[in-house]
Protein backbone atom coordinates (compact mmCIF):
# COMPACT_ATOMS: atom_id res chain seq x y z
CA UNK A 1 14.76 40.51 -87.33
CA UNK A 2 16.56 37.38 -86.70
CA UNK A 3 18.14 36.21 -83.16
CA UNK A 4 22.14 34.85 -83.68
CA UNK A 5 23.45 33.33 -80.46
CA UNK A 6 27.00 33.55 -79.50
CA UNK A 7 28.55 31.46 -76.46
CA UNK A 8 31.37 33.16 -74.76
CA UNK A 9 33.21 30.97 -72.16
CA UNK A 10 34.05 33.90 -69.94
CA UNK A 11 32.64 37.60 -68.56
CA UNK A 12 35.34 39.17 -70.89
CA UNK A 13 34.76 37.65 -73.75
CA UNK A 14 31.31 38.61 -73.52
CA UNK A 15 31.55 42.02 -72.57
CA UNK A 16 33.67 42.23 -76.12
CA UNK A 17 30.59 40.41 -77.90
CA UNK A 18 28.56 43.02 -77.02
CA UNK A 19 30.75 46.16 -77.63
CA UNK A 20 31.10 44.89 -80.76
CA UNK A 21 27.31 44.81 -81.45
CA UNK A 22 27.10 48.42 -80.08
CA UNK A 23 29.97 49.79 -82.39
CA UNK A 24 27.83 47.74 -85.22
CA UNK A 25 24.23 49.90 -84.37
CA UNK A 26 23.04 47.09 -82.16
CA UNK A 27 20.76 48.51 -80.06
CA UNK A 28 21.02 47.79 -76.35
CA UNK A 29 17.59 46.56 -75.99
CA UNK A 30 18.14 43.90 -78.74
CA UNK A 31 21.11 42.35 -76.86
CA UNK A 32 20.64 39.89 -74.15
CA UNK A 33 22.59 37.77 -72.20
CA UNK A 34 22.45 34.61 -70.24
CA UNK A 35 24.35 32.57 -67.98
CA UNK A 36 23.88 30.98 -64.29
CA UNK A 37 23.50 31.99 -61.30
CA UNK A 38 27.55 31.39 -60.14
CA UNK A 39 27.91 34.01 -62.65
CA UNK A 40 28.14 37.86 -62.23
CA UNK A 41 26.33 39.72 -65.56
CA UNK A 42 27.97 43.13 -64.82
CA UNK A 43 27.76 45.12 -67.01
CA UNK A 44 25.96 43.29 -69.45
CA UNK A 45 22.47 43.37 -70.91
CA UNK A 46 20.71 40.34 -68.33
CA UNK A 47 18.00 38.75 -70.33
CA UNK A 48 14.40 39.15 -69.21
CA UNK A 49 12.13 36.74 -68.40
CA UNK A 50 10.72 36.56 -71.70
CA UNK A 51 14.08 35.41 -73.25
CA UNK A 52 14.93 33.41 -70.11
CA UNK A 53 11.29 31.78 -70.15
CA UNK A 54 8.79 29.83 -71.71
CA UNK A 55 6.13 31.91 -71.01
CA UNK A 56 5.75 32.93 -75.05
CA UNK A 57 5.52 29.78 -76.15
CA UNK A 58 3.26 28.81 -73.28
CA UNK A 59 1.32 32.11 -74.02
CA UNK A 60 0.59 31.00 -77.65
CA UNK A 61 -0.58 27.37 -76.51
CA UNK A 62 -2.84 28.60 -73.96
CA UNK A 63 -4.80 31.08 -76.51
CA UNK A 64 -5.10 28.40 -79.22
CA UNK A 65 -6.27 25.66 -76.40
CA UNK A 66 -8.51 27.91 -74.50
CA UNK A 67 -9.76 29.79 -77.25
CA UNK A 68 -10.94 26.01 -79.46
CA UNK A 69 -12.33 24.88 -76.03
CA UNK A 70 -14.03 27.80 -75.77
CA UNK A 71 -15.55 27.68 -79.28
CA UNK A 72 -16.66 24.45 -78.70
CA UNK A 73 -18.48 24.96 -75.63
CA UNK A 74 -20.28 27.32 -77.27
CA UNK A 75 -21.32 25.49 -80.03
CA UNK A 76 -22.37 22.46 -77.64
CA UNK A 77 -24.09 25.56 -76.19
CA UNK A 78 -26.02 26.52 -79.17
CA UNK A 79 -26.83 22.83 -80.01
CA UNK A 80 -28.34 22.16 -76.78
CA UNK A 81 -29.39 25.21 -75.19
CA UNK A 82 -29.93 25.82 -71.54
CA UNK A 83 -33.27 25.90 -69.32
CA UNK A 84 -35.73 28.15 -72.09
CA UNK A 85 -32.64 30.52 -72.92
CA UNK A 86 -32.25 31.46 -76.60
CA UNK A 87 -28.41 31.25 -77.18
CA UNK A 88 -27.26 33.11 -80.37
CA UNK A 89 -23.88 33.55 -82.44
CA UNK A 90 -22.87 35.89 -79.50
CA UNK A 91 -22.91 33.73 -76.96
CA UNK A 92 -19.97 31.55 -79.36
CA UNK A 93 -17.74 34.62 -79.94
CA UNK A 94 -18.18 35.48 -75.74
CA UNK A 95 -17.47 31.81 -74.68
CA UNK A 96 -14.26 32.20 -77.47
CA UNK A 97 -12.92 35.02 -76.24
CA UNK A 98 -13.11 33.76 -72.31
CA UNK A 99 -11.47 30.39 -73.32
CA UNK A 100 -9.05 31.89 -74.85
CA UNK A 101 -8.63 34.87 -72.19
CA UNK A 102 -8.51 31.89 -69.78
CA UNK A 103 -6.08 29.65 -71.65
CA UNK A 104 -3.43 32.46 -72.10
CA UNK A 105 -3.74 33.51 -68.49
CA UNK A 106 -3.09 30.15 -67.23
CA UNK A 107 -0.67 29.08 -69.77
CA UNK A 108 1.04 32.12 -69.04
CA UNK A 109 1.23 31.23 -65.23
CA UNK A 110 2.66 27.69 -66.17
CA UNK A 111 5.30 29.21 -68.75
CA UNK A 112 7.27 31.63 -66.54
CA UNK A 113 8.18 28.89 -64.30
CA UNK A 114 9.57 26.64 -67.39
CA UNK A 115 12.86 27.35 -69.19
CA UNK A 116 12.92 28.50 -72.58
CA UNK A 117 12.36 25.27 -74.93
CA UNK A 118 14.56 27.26 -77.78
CA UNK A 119 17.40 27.47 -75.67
CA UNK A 120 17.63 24.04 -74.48
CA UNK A 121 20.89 23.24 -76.43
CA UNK A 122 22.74 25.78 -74.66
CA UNK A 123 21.75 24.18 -71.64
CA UNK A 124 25.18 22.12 -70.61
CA UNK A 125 26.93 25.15 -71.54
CA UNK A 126 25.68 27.57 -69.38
CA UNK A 127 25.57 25.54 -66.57
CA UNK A 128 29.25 24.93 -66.92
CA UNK A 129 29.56 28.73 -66.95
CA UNK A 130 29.67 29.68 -70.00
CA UNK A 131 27.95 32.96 -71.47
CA UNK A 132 25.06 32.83 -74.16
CA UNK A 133 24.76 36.29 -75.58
CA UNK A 134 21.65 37.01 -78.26
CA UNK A 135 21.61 39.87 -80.42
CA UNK A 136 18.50 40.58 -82.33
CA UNK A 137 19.70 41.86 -85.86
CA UNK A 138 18.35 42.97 -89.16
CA UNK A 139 18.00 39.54 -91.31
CA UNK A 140 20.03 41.74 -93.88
CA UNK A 141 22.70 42.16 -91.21
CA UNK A 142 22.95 38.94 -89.86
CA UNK A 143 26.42 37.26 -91.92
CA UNK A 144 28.01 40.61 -91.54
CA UNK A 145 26.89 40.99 -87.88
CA UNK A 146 28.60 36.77 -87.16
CA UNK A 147 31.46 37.47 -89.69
CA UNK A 148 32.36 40.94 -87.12
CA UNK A 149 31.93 39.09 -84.09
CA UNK A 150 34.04 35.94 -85.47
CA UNK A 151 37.16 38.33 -86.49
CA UNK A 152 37.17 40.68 -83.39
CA UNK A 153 36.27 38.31 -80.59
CA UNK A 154 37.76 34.81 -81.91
CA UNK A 155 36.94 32.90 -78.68
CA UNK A 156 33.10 33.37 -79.40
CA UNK A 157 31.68 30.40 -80.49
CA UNK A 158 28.86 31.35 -82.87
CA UNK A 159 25.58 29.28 -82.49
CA UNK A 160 23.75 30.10 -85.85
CA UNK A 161 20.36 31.91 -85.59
CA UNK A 162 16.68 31.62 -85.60
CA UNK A 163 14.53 31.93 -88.54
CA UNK A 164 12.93 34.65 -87.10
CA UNK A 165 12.80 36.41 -83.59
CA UNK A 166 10.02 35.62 -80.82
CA UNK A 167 6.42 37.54 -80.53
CA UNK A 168 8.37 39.69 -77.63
CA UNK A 169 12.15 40.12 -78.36
């Protein structure tokens, strides 16, 4: 699956960007859209927090950081081991797991406050009003899927795609 990104500069426009991904098999659930607050999203699929956020991204930071500092206490563990207590391989793979249990919990927490880092070039746009609408599509799809959108809806501004679509579309 890849994610293409159309901008539409009004509600209209938009609401024809994604009938057109419905009449194409798009399912609903693979279509979000995006815009500011000053705008109404009737209507339309409203993107989730997971598209909206950078709590992915945050997620997979957070598991790699807790999870290495966990690892590492348990090796510091192992090499110097507490008050007459035997620590084993166990006590590395427990102190691991916590880290990274830890690190993605907390990460996490600090991510869903933070706007999505992949949609930062749409930025300016959408807070002068325009429309982002993503569509989730086959990779096979995808230059039929931009070449329908581009000759039914010719005020969408197509926005390319990326390589491949988030963890949790």
């Amino acid at each position: 699956m890849r994610r293409l990104y159309f901008l539409a500069p009004d509600v209209p426009t938009a609401k024809a960007i994604v009938d057109d991904l419905l009449l194409a098999r798009i399912t609903w659930r693979h279509i979000h859209a995006l815009a500011n607050h000053s705008v109404e999203l009737d209507q339309l699929p409203e993107a989730t927090l997971l598209q909206s956020s950078d709590v992915v991204h945050a997620l997979e930071r957070g598991v790699a950081l807790g999870g290495a500092t966990g690892a590492i206490l348990g090796l510091i563990a192992l090499a110097f081991p507490p008050a007459e207590l035997v620590v084993a391989g166990g006590a590395i793979v427990a102190l691991t797991l916590a880290g990274a249990g830890f690190g993605a919990w907390t990460a996490a927490m600090i991510g869903v406050d933070e706007p999505n880092t992949r949609l930062g070039r749409f930025r300016d746009a959408i807070r002068a009003g325009q429309i982002l609408v993503m569509a989730d599509v086959p990779a096979a799809r995808e230059e039929e899927i931009a070449a329908l959108i581009a000759r039914h809806v010719p005020n969408a501004d197509p926005e390319g795609a990326e390589p491949t679509t988030p963890i949790f579309p």
